[in-house]
C-alpha atoms as a PDB file:
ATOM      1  CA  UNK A   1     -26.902-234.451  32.406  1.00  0.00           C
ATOM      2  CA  UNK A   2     -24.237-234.829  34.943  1.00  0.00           C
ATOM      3  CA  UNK A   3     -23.394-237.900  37.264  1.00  0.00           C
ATOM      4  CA  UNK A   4     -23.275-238.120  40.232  1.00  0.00           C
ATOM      5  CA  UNK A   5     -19.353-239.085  39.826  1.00  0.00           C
ATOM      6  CA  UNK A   6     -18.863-236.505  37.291  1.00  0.00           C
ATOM      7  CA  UNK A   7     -20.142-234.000  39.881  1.00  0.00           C
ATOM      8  CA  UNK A   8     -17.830-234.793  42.669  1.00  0.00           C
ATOM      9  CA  UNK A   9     -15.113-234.768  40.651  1.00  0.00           C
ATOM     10  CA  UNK A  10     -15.048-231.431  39.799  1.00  0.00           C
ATOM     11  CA  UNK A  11     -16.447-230.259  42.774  1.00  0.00           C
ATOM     12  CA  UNK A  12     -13.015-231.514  44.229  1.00  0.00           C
ATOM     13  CA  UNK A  13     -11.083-230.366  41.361  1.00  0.00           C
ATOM     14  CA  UNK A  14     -12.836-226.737  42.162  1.00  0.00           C
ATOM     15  CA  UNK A  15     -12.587-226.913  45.818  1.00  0.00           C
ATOM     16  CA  UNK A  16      -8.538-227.445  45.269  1.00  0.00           C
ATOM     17  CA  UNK A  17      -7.892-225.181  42.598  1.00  0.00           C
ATOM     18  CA  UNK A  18     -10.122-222.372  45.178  1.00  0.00           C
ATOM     19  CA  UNK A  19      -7.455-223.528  47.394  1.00  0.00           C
ATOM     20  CA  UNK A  20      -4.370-223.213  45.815  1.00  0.00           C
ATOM     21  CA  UNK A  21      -5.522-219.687  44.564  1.00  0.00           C
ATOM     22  CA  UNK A  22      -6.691-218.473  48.090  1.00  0.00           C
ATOM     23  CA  UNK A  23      -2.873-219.670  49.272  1.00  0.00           C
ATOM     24  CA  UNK A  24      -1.319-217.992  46.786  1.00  0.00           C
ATOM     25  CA  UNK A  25      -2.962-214.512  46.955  1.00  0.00           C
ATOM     26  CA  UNK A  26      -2.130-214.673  51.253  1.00  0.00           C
ATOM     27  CA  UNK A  27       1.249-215.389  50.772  1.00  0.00           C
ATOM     28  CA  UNK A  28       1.716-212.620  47.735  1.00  0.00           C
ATOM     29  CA  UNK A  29      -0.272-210.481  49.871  1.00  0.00           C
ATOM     30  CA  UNK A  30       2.053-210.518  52.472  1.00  0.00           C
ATOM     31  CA  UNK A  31       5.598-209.773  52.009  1.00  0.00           C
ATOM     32  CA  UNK A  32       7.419-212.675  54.044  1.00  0.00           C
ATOM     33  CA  UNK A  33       8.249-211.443  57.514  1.00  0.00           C
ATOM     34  CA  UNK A  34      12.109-212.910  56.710  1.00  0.00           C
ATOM     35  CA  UNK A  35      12.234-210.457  53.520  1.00  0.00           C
ATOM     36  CA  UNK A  36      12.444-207.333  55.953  1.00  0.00           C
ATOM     37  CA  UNK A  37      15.886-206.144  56.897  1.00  0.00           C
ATOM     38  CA  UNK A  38      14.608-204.392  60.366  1.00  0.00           C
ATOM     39  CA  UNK A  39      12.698-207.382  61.345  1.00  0.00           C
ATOM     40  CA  UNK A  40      14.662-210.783  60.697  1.00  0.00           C
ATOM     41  CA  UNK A  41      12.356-213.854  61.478  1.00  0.00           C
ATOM     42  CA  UNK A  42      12.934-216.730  62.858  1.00  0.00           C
ATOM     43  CA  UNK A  43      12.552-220.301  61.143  1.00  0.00           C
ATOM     44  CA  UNK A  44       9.037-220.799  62.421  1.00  0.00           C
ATOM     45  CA  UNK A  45       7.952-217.167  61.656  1.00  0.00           C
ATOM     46  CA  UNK A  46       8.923-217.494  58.554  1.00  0.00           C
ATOM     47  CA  UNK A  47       6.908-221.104  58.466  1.00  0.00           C
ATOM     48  CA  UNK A  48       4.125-219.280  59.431  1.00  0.00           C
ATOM     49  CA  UNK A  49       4.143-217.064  57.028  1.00  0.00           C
ATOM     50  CA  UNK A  50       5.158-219.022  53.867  1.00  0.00           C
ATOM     51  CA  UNK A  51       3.909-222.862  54.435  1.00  0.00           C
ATOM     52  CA  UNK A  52       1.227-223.769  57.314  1.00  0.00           C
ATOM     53  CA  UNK A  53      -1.478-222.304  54.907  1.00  0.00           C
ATOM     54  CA  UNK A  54      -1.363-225.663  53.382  1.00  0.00           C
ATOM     55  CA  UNK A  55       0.898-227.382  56.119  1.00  0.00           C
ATOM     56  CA  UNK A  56      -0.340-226.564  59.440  1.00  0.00           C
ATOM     57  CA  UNK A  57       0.603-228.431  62.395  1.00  0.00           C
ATOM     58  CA  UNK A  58       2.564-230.278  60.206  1.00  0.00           C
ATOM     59  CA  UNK A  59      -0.259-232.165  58.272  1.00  0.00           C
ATOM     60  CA  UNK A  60      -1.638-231.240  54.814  1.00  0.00           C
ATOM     61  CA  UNK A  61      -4.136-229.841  53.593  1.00  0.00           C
ATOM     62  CA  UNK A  62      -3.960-230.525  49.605  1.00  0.00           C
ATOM     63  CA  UNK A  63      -2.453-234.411  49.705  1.00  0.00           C
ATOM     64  CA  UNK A  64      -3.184-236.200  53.495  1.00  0.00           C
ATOM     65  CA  UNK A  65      -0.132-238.789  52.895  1.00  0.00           C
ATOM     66  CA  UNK A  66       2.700-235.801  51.898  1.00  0.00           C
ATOM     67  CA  UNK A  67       2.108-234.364  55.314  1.00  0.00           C
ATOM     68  CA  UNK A  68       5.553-233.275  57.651  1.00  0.00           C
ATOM     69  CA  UNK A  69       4.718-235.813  60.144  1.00  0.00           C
ATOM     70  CA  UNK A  70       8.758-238.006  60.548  1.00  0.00           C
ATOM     71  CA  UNK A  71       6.801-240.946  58.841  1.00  0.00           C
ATOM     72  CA  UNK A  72       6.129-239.531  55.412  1.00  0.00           C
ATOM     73  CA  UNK A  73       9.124-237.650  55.635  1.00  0.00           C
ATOM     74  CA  UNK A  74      11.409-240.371  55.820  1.00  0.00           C
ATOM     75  CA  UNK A  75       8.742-242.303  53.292  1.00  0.00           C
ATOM     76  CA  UNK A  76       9.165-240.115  50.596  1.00  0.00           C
ATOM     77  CA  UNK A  77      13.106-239.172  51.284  1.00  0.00           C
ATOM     78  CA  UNK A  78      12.549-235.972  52.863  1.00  0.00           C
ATOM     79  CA  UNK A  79      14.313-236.698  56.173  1.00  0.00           C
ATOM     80  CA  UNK A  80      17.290-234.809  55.398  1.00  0.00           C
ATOM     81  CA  UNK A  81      17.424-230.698  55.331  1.00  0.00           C
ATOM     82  CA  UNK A  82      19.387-231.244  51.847  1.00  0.00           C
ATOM     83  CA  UNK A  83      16.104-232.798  50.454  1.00  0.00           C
ATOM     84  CA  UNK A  84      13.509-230.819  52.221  1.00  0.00           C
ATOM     85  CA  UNK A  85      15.685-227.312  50.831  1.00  0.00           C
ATOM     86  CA  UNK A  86      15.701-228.721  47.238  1.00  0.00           C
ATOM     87  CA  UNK A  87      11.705-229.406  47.361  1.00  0.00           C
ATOM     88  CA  UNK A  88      11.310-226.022  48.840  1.00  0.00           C
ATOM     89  CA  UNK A  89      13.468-224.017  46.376  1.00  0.00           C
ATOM     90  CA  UNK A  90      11.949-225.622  43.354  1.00  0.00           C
ATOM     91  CA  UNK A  91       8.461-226.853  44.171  1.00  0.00           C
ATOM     92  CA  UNK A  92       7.073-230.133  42.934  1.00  0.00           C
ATOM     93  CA  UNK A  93       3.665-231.100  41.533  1.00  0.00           C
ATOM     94  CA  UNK A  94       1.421-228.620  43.143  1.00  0.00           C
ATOM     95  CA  UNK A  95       3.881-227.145  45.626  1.00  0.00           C
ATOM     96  CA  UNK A  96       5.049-223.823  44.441  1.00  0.00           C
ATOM     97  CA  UNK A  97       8.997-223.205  44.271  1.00  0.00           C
ATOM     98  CA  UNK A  98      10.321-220.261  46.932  1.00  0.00           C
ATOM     99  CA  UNK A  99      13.801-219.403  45.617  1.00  0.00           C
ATOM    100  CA  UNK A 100      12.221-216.091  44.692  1.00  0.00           C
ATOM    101  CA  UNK A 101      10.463-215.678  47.630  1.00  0.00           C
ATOM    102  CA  UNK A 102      12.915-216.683  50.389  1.00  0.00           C
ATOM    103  CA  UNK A 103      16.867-216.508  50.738  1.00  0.00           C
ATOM    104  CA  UNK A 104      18.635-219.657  50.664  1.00  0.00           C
ATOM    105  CA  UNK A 105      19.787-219.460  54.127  1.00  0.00           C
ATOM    106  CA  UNK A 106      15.929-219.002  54.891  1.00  0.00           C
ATOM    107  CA  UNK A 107      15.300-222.221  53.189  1.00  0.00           C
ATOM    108  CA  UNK A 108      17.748-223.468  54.975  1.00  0.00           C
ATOM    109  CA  UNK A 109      16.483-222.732  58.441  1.00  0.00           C
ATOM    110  CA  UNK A 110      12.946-223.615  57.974  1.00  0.00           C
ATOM    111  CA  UNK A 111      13.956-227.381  56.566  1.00  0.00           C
ATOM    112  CA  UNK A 112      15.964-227.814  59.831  1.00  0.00           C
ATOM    113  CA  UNK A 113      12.682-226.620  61.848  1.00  0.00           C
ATOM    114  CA  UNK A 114      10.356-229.059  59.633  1.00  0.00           C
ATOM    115  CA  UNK A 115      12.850-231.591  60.533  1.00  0.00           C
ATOM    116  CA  UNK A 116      12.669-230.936  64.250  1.00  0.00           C
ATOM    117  CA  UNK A 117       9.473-230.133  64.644  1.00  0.00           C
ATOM    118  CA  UNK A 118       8.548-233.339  62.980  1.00  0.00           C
ATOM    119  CA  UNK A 119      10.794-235.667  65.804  1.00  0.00           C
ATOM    120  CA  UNK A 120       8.472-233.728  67.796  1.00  0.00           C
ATOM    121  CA  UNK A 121       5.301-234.934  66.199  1.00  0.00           C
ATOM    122  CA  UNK A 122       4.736-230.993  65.785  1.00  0.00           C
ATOM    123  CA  UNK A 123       3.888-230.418  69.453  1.00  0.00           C
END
């Protein structure tokens, strides 16, 4: 028989791992706006497209605390673009690594706009 605890644990394990899978079929699904030649994108189109499925407005949907707001950045060293590029060219824990799905300079521009948007509280 199952706990209670037992239960809810992988009830939560299942919810994320639904998650992660449903994020990672929209963005394969689409090709990122930024990889078309007649259409280049702009920092937060290409945000849209590629990270507020699990970061919208800034928050988080996976892990509350490793949200964009300029607290946690700064918190957990990711108040520089530097450090925001690295963690979004090669993923960490269960953030997936976009150096094959965005150019550098891509990478580049969306850290700046998590950076500013963040002084803005994402407003």
């Amino acid at each position: 028989m199952i706990s209670l605890k037992n239960l809810k644990k992988n009830l939560t394990a299942f919810l994320l791992i639904l998650t992660l899978a449903f994020v990672e079929i929209a963005t394969n699904s689409q090709i990122a706006i930024a990889d078309t030649a007649t259409n280049p994108a702009t920092a937060a189109e290409v945000f849209t497209a590629n990270c507020a499925g699990c970061h919208i407005n800034g928050s988080n949907i996976i892990r509350r605390g490793k949200n964009l707001k300029q607290k946690a950045l700064k918190k957990y060293g990711m108040d520089s673009i530097a450090n925001i590029s690295n963690l979004v060219t090669n993923g960490k824990g269960i953030m997936p690594a976009y150096k094959n799905r965005l150019s550098e300079q891509q990478i580049i521009d969306v850290s700046a706009y998590v950076l500013s948007q963040a002084e803005t509280d994402w407003k």
